[in-house]
N, C-alpha and C. Protein backbone atom coordinates (compact mmCIF):
# COMPACT_ATOMS: atom_id res chain seq x y z
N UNK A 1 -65.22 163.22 -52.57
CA UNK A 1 -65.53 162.78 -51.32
C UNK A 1 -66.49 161.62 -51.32
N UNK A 2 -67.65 161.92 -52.07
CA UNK A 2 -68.18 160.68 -52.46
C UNK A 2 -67.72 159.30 -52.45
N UNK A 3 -66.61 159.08 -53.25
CA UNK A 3 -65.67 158.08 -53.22
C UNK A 3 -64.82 157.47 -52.24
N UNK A 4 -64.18 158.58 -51.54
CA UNK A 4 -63.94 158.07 -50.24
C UNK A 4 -64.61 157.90 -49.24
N UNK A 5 -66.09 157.98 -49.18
CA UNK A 5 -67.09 157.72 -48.15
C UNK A 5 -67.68 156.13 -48.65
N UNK A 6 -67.94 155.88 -50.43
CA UNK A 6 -68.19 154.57 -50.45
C UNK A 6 -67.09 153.64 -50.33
N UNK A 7 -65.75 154.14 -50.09
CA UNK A 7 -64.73 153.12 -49.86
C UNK A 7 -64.87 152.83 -48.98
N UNK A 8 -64.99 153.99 -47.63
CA UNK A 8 -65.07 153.90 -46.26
C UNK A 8 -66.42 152.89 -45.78
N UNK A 9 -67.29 153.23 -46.70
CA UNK A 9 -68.52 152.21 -46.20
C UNK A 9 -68.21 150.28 -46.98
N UNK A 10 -67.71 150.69 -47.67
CA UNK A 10 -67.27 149.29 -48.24
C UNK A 10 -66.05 148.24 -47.43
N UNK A 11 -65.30 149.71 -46.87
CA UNK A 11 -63.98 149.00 -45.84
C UNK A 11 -64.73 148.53 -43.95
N UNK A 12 -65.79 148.95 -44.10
CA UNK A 12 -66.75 149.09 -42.51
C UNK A 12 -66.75 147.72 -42.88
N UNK A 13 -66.76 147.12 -41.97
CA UNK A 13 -66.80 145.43 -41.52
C UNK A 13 -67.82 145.55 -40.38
N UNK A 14 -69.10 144.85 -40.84
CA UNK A 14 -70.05 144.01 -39.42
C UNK A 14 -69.41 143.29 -38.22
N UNK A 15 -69.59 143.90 -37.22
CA UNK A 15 -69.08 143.46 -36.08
C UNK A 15 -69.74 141.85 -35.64
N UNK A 16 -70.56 141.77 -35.89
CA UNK A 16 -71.59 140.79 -35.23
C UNK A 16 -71.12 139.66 -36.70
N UNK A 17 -70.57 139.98 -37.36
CA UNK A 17 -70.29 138.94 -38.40
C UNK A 17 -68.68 138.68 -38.31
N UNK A 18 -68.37 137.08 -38.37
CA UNK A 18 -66.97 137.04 -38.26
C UNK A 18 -66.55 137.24 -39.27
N UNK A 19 -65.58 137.08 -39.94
CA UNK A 19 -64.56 137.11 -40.83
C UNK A 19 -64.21 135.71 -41.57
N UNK A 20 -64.13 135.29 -42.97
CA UNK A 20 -64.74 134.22 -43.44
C UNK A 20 -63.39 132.81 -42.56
N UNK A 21 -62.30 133.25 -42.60
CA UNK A 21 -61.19 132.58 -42.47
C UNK A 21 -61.34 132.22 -40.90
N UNK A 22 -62.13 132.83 -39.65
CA UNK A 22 -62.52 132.91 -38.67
C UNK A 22 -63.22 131.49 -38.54
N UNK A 23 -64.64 131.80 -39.35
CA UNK A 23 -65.76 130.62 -39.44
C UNK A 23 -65.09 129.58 -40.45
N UNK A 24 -64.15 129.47 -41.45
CA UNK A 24 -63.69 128.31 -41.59
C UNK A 24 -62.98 127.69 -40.68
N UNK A 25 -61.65 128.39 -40.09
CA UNK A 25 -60.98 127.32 -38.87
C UNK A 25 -62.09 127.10 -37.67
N UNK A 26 -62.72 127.57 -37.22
CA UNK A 26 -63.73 127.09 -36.35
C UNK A 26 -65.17 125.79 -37.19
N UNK A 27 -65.11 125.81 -37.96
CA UNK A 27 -65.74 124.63 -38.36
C UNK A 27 -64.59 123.37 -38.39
N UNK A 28 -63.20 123.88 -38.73
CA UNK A 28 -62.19 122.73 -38.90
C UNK A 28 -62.44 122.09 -37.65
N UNK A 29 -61.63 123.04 -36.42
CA UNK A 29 -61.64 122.88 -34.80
C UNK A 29 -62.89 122.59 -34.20
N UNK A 30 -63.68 122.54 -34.40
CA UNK A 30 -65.45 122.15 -34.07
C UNK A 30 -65.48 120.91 -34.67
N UNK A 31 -64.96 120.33 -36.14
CA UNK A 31 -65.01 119.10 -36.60
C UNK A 31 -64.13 118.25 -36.21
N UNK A 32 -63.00 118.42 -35.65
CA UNK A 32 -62.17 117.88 -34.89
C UNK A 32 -62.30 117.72 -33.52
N UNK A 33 -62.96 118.09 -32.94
CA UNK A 33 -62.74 118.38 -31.83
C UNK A 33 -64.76 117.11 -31.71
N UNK A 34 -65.22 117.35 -32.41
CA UNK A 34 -66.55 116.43 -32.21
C UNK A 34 -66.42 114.99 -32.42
N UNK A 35 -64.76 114.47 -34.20
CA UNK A 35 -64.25 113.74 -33.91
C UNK A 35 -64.28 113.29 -33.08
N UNK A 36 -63.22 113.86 -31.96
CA UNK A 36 -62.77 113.02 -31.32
C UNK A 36 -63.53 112.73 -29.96
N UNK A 37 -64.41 113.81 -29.90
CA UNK A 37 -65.77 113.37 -29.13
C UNK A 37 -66.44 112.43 -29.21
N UNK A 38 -66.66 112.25 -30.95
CA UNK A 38 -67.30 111.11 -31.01
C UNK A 38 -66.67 109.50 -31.44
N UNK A 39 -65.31 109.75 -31.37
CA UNK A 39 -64.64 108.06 -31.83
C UNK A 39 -64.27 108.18 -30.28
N UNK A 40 -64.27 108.72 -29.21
CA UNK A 40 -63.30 108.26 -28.01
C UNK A 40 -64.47 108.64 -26.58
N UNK A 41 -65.12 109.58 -26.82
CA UNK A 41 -65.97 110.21 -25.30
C UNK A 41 -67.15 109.50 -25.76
N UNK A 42 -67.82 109.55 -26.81
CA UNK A 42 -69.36 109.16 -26.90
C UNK A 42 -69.13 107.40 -26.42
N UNK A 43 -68.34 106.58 -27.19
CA UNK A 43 -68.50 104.89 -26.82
C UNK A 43 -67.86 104.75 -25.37
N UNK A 44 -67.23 105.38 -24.47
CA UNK A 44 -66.91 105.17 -22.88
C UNK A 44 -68.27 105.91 -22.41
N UNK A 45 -68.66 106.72 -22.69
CA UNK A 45 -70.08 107.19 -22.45
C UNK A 45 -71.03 106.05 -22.57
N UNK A 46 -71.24 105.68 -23.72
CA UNK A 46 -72.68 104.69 -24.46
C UNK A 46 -71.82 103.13 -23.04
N UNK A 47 -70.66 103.11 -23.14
CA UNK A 47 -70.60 101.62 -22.10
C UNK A 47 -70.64 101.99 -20.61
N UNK A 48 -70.71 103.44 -20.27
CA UNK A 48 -70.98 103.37 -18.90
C UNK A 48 -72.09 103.75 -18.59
N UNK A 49 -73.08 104.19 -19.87
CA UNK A 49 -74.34 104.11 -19.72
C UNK A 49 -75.36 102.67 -19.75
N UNK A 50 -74.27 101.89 -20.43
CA UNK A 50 -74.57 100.41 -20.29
C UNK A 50 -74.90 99.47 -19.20
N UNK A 51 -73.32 99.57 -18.49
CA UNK A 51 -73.12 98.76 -17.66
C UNK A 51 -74.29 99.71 -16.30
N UNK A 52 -74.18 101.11 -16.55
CA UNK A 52 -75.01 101.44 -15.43
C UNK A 52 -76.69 100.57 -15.74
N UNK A 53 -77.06 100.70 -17.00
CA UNK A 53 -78.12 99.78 -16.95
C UNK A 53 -78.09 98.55 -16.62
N UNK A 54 -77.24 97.88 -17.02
CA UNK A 54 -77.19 96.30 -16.79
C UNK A 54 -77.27 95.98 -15.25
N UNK A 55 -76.31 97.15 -14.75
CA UNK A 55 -76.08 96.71 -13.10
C UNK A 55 -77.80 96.96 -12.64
N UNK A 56 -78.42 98.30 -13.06
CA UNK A 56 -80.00 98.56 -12.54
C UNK A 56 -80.55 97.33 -12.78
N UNK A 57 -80.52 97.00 -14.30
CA UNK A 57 -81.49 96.03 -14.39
C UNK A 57 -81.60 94.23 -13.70
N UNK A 58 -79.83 94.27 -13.49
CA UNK A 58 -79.32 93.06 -13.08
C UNK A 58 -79.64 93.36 -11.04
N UNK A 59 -80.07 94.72 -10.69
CA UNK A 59 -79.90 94.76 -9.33
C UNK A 59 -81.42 94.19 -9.24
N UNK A 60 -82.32 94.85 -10.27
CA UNK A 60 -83.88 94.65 -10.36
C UNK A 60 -84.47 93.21 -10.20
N UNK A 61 -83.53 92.38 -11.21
CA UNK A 61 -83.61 91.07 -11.19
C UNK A 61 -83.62 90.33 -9.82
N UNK A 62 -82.35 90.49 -9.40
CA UNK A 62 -81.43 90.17 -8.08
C UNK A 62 -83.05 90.64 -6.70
N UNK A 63 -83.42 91.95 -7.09
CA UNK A 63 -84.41 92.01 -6.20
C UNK A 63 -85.58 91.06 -6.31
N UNK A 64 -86.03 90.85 -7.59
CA UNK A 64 -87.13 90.33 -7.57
C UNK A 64 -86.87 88.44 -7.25
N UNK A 65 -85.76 88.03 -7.56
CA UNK A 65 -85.43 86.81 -7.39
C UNK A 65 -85.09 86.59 -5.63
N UNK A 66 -84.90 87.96 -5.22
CA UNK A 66 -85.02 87.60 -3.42
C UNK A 66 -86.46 88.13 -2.70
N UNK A 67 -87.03 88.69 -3.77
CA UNK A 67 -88.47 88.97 -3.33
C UNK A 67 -89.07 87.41 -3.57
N UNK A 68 -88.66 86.88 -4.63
CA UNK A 68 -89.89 85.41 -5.08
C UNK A 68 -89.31 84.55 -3.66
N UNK A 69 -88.04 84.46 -3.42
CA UNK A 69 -87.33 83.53 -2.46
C UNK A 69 -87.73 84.11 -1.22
N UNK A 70 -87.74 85.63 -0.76
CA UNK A 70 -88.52 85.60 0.37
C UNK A 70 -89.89 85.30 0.43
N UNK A 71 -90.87 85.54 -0.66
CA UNK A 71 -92.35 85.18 -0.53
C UNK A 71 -92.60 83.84 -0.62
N UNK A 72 -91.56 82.69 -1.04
CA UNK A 72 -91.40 81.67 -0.47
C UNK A 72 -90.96 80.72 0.20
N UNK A 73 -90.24 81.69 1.56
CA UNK A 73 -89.92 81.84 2.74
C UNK A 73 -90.95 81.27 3.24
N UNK A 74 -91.70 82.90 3.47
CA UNK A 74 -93.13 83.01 3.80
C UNK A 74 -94.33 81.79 4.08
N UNK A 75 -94.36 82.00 2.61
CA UNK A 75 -95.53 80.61 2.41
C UNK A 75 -94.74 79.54 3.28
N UNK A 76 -93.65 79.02 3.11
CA UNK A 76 -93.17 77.79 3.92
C UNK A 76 -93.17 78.00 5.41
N UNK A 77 -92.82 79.20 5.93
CA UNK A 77 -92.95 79.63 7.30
C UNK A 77 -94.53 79.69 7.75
N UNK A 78 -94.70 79.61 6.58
CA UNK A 78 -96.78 80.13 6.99
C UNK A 78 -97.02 78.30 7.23
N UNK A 79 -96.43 77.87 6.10
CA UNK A 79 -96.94 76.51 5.94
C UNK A 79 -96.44 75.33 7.35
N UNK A 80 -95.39 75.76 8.01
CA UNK A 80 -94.64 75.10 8.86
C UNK A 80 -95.33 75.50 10.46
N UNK A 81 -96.09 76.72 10.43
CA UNK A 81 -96.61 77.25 11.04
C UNK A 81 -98.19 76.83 11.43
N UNK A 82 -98.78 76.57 10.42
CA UNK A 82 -100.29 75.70 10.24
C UNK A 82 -99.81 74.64 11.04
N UNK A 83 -98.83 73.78 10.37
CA UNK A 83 -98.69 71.97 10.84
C UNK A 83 -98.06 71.87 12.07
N UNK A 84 -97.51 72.92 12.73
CA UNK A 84 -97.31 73.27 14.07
C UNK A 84 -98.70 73.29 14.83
N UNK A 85 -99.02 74.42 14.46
CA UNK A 85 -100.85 74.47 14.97
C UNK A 85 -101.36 73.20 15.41
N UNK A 86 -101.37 72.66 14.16
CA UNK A 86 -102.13 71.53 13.68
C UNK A 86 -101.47 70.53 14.86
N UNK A 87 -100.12 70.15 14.59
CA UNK A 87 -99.78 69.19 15.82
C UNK A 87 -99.82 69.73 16.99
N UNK A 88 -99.61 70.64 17.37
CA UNK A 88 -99.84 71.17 18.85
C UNK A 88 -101.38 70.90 19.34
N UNK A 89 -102.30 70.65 17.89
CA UNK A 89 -103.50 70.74 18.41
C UNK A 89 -103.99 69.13 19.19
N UNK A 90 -102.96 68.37 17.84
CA UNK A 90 -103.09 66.89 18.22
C UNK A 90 -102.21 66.31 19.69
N UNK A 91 -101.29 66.79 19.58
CA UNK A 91 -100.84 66.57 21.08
C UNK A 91 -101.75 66.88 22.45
N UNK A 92 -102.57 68.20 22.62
CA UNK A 92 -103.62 68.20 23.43
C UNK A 92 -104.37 67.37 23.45
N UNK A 93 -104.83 67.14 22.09
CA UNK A 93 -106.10 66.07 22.24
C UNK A 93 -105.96 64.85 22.97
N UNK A 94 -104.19 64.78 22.53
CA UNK A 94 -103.87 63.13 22.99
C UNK A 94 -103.60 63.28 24.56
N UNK A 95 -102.88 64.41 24.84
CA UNK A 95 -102.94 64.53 26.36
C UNK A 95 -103.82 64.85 26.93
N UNK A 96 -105.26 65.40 26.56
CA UNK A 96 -106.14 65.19 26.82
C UNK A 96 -107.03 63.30 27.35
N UNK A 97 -107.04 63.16 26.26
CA UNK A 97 -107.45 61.52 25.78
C UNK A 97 -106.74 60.69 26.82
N UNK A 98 -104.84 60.95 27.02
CA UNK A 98 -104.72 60.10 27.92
C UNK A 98 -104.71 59.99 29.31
N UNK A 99 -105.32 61.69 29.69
CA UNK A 99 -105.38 62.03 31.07
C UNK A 99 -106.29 61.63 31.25
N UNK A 100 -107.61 61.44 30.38
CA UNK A 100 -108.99 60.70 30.66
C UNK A 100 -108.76 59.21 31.15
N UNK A 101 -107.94 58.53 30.43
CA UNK A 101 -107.45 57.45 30.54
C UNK A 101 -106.80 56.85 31.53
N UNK A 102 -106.04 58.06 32.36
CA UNK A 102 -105.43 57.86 33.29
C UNK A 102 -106.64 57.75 34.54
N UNK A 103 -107.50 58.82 34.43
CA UNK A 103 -108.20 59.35 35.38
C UNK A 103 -109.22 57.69 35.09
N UNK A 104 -109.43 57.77 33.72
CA UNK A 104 -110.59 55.93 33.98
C UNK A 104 -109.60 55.06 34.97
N UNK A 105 -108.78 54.83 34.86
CA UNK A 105 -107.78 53.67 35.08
C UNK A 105 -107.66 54.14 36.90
N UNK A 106 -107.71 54.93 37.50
CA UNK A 106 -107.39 55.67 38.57
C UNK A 106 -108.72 54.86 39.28
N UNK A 107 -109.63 55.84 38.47
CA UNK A 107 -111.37 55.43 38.97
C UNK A 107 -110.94 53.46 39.22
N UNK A 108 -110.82 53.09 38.46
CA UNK A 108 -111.19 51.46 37.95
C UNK A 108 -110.46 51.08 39.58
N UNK A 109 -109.44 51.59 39.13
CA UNK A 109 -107.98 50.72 40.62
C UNK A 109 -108.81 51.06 41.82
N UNK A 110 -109.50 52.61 42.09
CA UNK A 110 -109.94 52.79 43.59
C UNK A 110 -111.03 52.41 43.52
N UNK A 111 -111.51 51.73 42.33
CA UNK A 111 -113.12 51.10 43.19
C UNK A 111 -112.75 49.30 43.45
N UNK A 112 -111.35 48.82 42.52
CA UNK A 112 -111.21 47.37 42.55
C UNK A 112 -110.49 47.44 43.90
N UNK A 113 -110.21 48.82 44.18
CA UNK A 113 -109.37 48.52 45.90
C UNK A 113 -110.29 48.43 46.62
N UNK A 114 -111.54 49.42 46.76
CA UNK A 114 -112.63 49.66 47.47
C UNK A 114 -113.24 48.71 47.62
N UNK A 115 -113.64 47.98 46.95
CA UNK A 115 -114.49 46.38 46.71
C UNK A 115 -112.89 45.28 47.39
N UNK A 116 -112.15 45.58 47.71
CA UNK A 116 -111.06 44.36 48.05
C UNK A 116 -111.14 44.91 49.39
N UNK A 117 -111.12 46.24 49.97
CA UNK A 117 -111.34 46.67 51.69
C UNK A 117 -112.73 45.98 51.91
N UNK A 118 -113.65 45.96 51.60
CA UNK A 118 -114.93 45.97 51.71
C UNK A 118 -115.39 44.50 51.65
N UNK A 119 -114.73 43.40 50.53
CA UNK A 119 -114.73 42.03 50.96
C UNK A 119 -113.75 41.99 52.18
N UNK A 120 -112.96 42.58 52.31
CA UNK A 120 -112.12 42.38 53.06
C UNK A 120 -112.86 42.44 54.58
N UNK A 121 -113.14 43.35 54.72
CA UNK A 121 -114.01 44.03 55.50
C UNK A 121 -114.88 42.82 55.86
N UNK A 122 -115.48 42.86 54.97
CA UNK A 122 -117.06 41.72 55.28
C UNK A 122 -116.64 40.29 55.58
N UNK A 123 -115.34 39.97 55.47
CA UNK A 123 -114.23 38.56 55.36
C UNK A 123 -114.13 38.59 56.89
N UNK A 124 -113.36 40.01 57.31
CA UNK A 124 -113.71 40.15 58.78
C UNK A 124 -114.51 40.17 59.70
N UNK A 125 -115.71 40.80 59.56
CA UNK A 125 -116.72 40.84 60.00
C UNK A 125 -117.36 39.11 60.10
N UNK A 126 -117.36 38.39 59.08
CA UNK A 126 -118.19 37.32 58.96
C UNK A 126 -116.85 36.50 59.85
N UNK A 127 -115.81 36.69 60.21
CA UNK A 127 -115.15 35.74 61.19
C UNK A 127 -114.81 36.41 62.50
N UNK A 128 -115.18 37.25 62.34
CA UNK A 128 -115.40 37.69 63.90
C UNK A 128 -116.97 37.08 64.41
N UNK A 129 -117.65 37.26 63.77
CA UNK A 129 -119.56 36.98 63.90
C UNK A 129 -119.21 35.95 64.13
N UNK A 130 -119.07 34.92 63.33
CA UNK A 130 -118.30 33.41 63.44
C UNK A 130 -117.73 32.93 64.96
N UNK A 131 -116.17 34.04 64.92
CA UNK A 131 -116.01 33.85 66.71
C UNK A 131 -116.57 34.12 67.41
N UNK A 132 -117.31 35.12 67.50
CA UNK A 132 -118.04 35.65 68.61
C UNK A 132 -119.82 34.67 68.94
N UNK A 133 -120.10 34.13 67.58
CA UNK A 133 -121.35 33.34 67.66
C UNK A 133 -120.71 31.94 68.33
N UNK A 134 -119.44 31.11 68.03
CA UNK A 134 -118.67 30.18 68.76
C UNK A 134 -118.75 30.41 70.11
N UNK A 135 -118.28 31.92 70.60
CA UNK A 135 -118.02 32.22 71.64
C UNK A 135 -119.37 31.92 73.00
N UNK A 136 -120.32 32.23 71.97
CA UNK A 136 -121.59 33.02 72.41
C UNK A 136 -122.26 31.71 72.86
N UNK A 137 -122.07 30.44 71.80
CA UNK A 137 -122.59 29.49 72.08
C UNK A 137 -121.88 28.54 73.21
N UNK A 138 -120.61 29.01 73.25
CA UNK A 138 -119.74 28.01 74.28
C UNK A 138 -120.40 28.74 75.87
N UNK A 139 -120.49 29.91 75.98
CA UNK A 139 -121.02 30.55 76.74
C UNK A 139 -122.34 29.89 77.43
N UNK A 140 -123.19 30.76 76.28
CA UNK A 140 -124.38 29.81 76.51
C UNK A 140 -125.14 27.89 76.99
N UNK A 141 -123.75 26.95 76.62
CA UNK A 141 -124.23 26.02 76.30
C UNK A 141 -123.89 26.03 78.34
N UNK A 142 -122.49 26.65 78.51
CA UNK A 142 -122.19 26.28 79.60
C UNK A 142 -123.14 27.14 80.90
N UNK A 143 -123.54 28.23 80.75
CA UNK A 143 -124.91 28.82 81.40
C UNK A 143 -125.95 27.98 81.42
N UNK A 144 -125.90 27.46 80.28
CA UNK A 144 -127.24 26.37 80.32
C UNK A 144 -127.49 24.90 80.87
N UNK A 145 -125.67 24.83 80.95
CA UNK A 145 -125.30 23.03 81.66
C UNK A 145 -125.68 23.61 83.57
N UNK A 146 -124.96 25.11 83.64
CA UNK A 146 -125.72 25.66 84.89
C UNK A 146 -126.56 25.35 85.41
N UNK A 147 -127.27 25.95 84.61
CA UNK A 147 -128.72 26.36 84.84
C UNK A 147 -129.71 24.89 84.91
N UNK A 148 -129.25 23.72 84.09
CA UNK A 148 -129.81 22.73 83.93
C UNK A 148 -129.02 22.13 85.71
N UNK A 149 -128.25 22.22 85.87
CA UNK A 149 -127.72 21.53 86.94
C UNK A 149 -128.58 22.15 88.18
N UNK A 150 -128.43 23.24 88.12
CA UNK A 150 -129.00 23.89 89.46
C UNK A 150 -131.03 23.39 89.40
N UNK A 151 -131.05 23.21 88.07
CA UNK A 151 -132.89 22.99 88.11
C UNK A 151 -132.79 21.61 88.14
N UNK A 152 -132.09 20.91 87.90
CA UNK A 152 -132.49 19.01 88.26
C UNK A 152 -131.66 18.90 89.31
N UNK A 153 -130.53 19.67 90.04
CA UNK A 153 -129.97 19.30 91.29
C UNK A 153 -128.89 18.38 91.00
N UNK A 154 -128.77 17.95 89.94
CA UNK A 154 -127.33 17.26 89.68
C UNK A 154 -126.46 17.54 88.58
N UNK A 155 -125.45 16.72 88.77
CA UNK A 155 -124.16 17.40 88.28
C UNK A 155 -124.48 17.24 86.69
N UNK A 156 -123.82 17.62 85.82
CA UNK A 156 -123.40 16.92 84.55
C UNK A 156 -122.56 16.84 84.09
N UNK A 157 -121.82 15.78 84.81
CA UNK A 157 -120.45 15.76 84.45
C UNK A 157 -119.52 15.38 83.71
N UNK A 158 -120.89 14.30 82.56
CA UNK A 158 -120.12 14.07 81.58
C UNK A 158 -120.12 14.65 80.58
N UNK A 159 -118.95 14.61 79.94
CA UNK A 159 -118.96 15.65 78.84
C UNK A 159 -119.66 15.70 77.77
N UNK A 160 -119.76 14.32 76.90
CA UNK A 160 -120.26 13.45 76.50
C UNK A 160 -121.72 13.92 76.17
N UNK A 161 -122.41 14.01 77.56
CA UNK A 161 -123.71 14.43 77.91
C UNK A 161 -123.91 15.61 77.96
N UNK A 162 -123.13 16.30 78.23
CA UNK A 162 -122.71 17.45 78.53
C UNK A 162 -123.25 18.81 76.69
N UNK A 163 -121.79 17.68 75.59
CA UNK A 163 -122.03 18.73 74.48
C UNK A 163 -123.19 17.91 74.20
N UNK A 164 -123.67 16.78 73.92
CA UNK A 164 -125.12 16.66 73.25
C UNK A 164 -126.45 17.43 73.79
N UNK A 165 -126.26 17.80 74.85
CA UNK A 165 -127.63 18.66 75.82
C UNK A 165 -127.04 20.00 75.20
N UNK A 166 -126.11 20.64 75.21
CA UNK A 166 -125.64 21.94 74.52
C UNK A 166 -125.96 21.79 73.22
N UNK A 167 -125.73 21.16 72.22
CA UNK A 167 -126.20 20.77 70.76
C UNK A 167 -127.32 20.91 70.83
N UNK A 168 -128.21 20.05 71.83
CA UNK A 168 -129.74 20.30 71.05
C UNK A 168 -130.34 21.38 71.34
N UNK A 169 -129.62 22.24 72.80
CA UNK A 169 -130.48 23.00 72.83
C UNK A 169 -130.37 24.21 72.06
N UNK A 170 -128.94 24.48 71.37
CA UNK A 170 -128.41 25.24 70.62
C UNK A 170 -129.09 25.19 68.90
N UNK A 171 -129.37 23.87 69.11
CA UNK A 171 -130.14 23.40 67.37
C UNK A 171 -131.73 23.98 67.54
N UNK A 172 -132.38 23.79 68.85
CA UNK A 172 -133.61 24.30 68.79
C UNK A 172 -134.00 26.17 68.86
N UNK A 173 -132.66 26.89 69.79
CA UNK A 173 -132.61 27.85 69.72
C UNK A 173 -132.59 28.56 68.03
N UNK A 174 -132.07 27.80 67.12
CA UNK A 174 -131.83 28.18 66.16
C UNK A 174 -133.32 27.95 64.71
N UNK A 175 -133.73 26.79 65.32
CA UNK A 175 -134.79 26.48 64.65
C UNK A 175 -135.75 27.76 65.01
N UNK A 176 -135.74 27.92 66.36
CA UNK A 176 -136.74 28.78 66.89
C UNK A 176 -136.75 30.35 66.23
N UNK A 177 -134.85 30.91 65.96
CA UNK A 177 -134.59 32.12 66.01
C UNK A 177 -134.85 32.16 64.05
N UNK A 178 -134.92 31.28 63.38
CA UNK A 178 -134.70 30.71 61.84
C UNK A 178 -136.74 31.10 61.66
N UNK A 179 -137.36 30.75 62.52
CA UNK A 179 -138.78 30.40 62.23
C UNK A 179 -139.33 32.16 62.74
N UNK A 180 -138.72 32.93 63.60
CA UNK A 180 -139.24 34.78 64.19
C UNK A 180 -138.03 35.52 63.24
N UNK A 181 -137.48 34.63 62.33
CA UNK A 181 -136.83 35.91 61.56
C UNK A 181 -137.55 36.67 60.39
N UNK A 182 -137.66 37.82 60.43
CA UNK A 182 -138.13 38.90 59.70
C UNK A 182 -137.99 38.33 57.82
N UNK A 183 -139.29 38.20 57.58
CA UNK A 183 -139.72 37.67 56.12
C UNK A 183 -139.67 36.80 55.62
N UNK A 184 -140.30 35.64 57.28
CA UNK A 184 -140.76 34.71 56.79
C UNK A 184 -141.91 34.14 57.32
């Protein structure tokens, strides 16, 4: 019995252990099979791990080359923006400057008008004074040919005699009114 118990323990096979012909075709089929993993799946792998980089790195680029082009956007929009300022500032000044200009030129015309009413004025005045001192004296000379007639009782009828007695007495009135005028 002995004997057939160490046969029996010699014929017992480990479960948890394969069988040698088992673990050789599975190293064949495992080496074949990684083959072809690795001449056909790994290099479509390694190029679409590629191109996925290239596209990241080429998108990265692409960003930063529209980041530099927008930040010098920017600056030019900033810069276009100052010299706007800047001329908007100079245009005030000048419409400033020429409303002053206008407003001198305004002043200048209403005082060269004001001074042209005002000779004007005084142009009138001094020929009205004029007529009215003509007037005053034709008046007078003839009140006074009156007055001389009625105090000597005769006529004076010549004319002759007439404006020279009006002349002198008109020349002495004047000497007289020339000698009580104020500041002298």
């Amino acid at each position: 019995m002995d004997a057939s118990i160490t046969i029996l323990a010699a014929e017992e096979v480990n479960p948890l252990v394969p069988a040698v012909y088992d673990i050789v075709w599975s190293i064949v089929a495992l080496s074949i099979v990684g083959l072809v993993f690795w001449k056909f799946v790994v290099p479509k792998f390694k190029d679409v791990l590629e191109r996925r980089t290239e596209e990241i790195e080429g998108g990265i680029k692409r960003a930063e080359a529209l980041q530099a082009e927008a930040k010098h956007a920017l600056e030019q929009y900033r810069a276009q923006l100052a010299e706007s300022r800047a001329e908007a500032a100079k245009i005030r000044e000048e419409a400033r400057t020429q409303g002053q200009q206008i407003i001198d030129e305004m002043k200048a015309q209403a005082q060269a008008e004001s001074d042209r009413i005002v000779a004007n004025g005084q142009t009138q005045l001094e020929a009205q004074r004029q007529h009215i001192v003509a007037d005053l004296r034709t008046d007078l000379g003839r009140t006074a040919v009156d007055l001389a007639e009625k105090i000597i009782g005769e006529s004076v009828a010549d004319e002759a005699q007439r404006a020279a007695t009006v002349d002198r007495f008109l020349s002495e009135l004047d000497t007289i009114g020339a000698n009580s005028a104020p500041g002298k």
